[in-house]
N, C-alpha and C. Protein backbone atom coordinates (compact mmCIF):
# COMPACT_ATOMS: atom_id res chain seq x y z
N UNK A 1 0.85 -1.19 0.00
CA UNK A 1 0.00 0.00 0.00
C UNK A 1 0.88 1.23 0.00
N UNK A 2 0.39 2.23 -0.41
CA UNK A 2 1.38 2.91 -1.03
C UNK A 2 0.62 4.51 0.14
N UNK A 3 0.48 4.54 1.13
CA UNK A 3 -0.03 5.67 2.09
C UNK A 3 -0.38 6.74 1.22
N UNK A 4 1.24 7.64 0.82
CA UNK A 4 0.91 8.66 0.04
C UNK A 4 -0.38 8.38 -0.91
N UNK A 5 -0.96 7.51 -1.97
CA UNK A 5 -1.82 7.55 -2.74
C UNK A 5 -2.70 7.38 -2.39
N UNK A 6 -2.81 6.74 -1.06
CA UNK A 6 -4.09 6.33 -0.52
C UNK A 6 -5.01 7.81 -0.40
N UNK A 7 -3.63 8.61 0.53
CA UNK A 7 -4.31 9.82 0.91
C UNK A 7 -4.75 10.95 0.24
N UNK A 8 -3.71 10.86 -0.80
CA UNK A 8 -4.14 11.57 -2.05
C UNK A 8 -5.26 11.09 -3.07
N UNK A 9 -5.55 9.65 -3.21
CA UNK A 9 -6.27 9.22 -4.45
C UNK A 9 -7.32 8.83 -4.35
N UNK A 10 -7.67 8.43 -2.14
CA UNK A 10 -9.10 8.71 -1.71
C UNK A 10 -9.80 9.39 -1.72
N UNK A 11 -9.10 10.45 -1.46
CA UNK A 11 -9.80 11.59 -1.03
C UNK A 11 -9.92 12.65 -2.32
N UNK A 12 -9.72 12.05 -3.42
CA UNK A 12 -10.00 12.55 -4.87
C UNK A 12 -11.31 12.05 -5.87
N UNK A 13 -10.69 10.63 -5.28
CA UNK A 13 -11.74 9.76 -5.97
C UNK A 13 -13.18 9.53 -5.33
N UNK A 14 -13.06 9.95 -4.09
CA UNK A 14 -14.61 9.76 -3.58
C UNK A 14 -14.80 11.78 -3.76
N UNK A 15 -14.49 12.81 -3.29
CA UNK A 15 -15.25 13.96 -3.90
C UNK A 15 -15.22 14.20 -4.99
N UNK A 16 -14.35 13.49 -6.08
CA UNK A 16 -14.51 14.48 -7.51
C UNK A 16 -14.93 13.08 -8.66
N UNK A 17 -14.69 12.16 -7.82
CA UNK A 17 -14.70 10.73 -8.64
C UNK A 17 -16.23 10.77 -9.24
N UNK A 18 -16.48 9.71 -10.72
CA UNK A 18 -17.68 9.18 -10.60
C UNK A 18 -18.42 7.92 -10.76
N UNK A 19 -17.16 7.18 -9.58
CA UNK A 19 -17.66 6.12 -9.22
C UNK A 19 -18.60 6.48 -7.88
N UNK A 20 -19.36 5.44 -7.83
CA UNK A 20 -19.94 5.23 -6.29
C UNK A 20 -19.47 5.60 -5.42
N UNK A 21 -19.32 6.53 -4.09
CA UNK A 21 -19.18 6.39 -2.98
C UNK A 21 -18.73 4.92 -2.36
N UNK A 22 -19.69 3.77 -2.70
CA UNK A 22 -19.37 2.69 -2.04
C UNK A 22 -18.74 1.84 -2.39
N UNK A 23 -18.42 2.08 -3.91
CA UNK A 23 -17.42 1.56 -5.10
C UNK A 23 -16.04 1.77 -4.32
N UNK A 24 -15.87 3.38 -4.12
CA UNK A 24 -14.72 4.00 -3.98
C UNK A 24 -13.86 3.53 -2.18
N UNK A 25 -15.01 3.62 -1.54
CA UNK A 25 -14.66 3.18 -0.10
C UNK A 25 -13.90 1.76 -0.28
N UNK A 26 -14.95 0.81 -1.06
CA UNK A 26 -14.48 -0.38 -1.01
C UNK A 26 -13.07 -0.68 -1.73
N UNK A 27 -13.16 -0.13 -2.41
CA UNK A 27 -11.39 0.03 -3.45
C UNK A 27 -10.18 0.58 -2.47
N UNK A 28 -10.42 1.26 -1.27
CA UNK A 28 -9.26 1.61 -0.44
C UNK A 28 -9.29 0.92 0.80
N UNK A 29 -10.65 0.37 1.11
CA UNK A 29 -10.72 -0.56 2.09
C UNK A 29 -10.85 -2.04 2.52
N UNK A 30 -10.33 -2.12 3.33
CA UNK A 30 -10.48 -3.47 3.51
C UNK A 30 -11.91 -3.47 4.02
N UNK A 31 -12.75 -5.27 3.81
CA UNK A 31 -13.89 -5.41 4.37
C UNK A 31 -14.19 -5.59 5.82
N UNK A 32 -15.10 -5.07 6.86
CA UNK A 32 -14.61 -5.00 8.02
C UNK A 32 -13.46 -3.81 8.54
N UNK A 33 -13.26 -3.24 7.72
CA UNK A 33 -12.02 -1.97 8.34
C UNK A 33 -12.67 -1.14 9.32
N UNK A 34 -11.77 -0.20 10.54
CA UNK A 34 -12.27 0.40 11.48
C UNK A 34 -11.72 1.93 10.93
N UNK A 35 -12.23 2.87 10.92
CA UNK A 35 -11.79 4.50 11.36
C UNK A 35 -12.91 4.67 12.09
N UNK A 36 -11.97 5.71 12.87
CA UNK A 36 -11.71 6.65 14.12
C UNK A 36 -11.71 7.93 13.24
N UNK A 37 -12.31 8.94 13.66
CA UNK A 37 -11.86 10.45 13.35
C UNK A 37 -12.12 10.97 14.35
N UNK A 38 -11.26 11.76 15.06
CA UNK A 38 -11.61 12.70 16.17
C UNK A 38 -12.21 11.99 17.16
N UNK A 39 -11.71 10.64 17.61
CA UNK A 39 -12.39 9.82 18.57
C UNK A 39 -13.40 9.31 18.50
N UNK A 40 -14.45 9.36 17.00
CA UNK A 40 -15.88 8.59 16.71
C UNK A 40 -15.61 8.02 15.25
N UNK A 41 -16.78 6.85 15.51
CA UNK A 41 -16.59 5.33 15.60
C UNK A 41 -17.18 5.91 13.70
N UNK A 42 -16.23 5.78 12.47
CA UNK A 42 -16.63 5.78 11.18
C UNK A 42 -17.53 4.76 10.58
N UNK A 43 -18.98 4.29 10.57
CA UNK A 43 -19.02 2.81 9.78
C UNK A 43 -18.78 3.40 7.88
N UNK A 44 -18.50 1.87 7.51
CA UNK A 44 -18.86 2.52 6.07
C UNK A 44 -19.90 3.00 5.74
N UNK A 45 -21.08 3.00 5.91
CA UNK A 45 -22.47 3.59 6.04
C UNK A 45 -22.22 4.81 5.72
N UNK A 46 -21.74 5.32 7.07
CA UNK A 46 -21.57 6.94 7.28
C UNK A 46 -20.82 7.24 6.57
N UNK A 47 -19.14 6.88 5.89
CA UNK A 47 -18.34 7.32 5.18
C UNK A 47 -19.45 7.20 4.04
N UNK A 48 -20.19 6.66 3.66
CA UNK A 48 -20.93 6.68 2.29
C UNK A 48 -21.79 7.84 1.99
N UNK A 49 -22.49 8.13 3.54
CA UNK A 49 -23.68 9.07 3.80
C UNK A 49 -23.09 10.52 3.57
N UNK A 50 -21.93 9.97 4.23
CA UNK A 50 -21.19 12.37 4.34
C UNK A 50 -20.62 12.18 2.91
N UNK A 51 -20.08 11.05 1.75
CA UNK A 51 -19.93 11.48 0.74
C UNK A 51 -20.61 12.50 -0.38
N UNK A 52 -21.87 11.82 -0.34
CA UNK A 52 -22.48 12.53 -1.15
C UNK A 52 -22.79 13.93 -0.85
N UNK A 53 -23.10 14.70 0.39
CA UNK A 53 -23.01 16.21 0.33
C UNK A 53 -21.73 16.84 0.25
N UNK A 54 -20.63 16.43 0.69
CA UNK A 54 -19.27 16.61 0.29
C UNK A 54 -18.99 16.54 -1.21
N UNK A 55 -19.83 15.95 -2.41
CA UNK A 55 -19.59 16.06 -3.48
C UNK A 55 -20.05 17.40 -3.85
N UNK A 56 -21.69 17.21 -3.38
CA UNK A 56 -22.34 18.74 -4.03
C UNK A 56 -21.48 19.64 -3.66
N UNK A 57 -21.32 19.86 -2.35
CA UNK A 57 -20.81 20.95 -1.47
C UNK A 57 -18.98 21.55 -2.35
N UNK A 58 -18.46 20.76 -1.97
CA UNK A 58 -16.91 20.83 -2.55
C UNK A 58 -16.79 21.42 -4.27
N UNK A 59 -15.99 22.29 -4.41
CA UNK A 59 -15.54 22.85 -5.71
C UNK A 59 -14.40 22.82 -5.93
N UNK A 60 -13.66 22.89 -4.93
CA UNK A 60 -12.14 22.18 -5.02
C UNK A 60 -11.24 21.96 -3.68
N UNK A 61 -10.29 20.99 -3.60
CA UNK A 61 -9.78 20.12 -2.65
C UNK A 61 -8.67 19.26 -2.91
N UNK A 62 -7.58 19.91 -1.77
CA UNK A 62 -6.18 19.22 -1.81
C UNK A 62 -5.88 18.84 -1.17
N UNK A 63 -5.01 17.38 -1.22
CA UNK A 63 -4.54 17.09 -0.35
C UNK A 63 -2.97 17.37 -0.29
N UNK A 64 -2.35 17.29 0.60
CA UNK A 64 -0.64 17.81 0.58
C UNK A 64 -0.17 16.87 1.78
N UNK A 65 1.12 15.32 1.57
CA UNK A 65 1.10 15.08 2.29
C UNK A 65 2.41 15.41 2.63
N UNK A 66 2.73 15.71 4.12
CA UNK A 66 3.82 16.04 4.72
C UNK A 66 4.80 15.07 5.01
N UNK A 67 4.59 13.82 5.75
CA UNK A 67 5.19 12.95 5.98
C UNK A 67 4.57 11.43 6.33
N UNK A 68 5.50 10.63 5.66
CA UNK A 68 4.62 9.45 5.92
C UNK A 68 6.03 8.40 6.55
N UNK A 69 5.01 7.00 7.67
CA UNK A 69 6.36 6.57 8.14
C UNK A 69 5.02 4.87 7.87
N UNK A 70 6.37 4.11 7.23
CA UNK A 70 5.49 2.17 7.32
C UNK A 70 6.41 2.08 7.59
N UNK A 71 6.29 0.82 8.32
CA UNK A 71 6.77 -0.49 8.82
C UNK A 71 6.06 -1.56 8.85
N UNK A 72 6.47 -2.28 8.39
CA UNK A 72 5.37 -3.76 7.92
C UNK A 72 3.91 -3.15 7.55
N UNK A 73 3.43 -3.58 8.31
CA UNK A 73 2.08 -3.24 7.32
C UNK A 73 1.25 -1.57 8.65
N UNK A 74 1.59 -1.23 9.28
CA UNK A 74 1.45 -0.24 10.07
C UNK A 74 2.25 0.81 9.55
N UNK A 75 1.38 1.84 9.78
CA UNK A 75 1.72 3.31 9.51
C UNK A 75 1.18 4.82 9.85
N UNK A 76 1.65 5.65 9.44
CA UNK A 76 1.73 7.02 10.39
C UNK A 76 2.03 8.04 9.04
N UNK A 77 1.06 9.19 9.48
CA UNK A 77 1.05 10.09 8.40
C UNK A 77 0.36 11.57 8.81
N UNK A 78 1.12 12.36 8.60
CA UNK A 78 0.63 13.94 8.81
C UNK A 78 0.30 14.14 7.27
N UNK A 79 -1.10 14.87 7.32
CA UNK A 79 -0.99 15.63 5.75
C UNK A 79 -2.49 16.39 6.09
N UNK A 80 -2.14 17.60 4.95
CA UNK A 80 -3.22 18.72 5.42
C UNK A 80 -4.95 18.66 4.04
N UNK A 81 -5.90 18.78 4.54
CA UNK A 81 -6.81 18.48 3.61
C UNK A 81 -6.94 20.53 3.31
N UNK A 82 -7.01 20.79 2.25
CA UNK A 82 -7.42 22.09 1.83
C UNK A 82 -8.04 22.33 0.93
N UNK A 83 -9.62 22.56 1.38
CA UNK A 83 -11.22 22.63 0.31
C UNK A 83 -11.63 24.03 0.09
N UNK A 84 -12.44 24.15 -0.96
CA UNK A 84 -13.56 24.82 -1.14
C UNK A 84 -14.42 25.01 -0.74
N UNK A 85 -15.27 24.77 -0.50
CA UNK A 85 -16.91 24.79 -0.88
C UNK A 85 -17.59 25.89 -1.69
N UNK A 86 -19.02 25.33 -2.52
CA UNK A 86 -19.34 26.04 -2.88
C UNK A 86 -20.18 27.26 -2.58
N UNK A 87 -20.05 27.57 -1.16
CA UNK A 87 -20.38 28.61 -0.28
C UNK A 87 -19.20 29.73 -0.07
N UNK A 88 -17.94 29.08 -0.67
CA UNK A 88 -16.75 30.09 -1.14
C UNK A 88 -16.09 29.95 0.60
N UNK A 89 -16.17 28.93 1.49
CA UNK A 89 -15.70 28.79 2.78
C UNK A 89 -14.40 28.11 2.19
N UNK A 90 -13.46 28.21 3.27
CA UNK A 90 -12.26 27.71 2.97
C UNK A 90 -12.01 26.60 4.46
N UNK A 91 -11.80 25.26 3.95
CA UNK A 91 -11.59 24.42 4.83
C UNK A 91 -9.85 23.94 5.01
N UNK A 92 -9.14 24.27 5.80
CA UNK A 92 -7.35 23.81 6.00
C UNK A 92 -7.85 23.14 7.56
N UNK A 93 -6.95 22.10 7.01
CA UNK A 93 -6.98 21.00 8.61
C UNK A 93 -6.14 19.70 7.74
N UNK A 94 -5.14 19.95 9.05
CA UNK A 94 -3.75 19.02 9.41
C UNK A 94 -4.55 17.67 9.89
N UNK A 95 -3.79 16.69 9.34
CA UNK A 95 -4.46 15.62 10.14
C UNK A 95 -3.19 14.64 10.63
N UNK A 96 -3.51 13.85 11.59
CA UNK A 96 -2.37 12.65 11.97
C UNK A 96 -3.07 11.75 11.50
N UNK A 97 -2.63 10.70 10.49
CA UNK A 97 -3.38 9.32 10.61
C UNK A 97 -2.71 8.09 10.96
N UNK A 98 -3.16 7.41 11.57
CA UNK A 98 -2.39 6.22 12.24
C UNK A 98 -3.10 4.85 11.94
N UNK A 99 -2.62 4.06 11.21
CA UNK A 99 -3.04 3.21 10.66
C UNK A 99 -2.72 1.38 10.23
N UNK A 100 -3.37 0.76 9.97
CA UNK A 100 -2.83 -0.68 9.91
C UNK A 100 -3.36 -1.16 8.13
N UNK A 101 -2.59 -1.48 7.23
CA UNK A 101 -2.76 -2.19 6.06
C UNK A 101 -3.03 -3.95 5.86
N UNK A 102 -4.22 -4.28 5.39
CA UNK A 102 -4.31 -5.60 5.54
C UNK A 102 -3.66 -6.21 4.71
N UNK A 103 -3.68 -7.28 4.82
CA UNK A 103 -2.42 -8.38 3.96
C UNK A 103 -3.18 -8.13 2.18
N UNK A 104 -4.29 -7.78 2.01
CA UNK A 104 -4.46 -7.45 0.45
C UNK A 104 -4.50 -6.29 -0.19
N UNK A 105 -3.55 -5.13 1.09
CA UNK A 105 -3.02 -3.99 0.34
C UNK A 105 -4.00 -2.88 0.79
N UNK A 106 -5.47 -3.19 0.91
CA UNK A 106 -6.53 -2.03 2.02
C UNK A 106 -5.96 -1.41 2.68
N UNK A 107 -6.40 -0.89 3.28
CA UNK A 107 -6.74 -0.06 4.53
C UNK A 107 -8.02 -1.11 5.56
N UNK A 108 -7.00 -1.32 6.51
CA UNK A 108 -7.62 -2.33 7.83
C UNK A 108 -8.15 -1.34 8.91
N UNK A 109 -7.64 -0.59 9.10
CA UNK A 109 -7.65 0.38 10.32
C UNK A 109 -6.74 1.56 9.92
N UNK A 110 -7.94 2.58 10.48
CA UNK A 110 -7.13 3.77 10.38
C UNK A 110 -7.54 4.81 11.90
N UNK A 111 -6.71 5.29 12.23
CA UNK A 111 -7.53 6.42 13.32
C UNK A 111 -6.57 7.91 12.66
N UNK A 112 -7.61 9.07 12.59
CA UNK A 112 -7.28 10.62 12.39
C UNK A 112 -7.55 11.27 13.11
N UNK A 113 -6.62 11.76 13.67
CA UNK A 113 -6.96 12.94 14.40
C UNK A 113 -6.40 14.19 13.84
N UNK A 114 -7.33 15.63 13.75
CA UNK A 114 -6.95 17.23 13.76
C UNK A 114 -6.20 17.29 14.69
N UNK A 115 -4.75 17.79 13.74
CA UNK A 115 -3.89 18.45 14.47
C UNK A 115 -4.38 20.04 15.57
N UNK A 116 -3.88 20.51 15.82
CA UNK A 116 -4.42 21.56 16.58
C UNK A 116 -3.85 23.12 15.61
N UNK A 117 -3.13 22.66 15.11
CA UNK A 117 -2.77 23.88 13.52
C UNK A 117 -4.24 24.11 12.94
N UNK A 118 -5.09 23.30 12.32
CA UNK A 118 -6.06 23.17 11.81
C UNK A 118 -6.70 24.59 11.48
N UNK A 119 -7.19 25.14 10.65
CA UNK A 119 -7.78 26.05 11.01
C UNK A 119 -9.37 25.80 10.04
């Protein structure tokens, strides 16, 4: 698994993509995978549910990753998400992600937390 792309090519392919939402989840995830954001419990459900207004909503969105660290199949990653919306709001927020890759290359587990830079 390749972190950098994950973080970059998820988070591309589910707001600007036009595959499925649940197409797209399932292509970076493993079945059964856990995230954490900000200490609450992600199902795929919900990653499916906040996709779709995040599509309408969003006009443009980057990701920039700062640093990434694997070891076997565990890993660690700072990188900053920086959006649009089409309300002309500007979204910047640092994230930590800490994470486990399953043996078929997914995403098994991930937990994110906002850095406190975030704005």
């Amino acid at each position: 698994m390749d972190v950098h792309g994950y973080l970059t090519d998820y988070s591309n392919d589910l707001v600007f993509g036009t595959d499925d939402p649940a197409t797209v989840i399932d292509r970076y995830h493993a079945p059964g995978f856990d995230m954490t954001v900000d200490g609450r419990v992600w199902s795929r459900e919900r990653l499916i549910a906040h996709a779709h207004p995040v599509r309408r909503n969003t006009v443009s969105a980057e990701v920039v990753v700062r640093r990434t660290l694997v070891t076997g199949r565990d890993f660690a990653a700072v990188h900053d998400l920086r959006a649009t919306t089409r309300a002309g709001h500007e979204v910047n927020i640092s994230v930590l992600s800490l994470g486990r890759i399953a043996e078929d290359g997914r995403i098994a587990r991930i937990n994110q937390t906002q850095l406190p830079e975030s704005t």
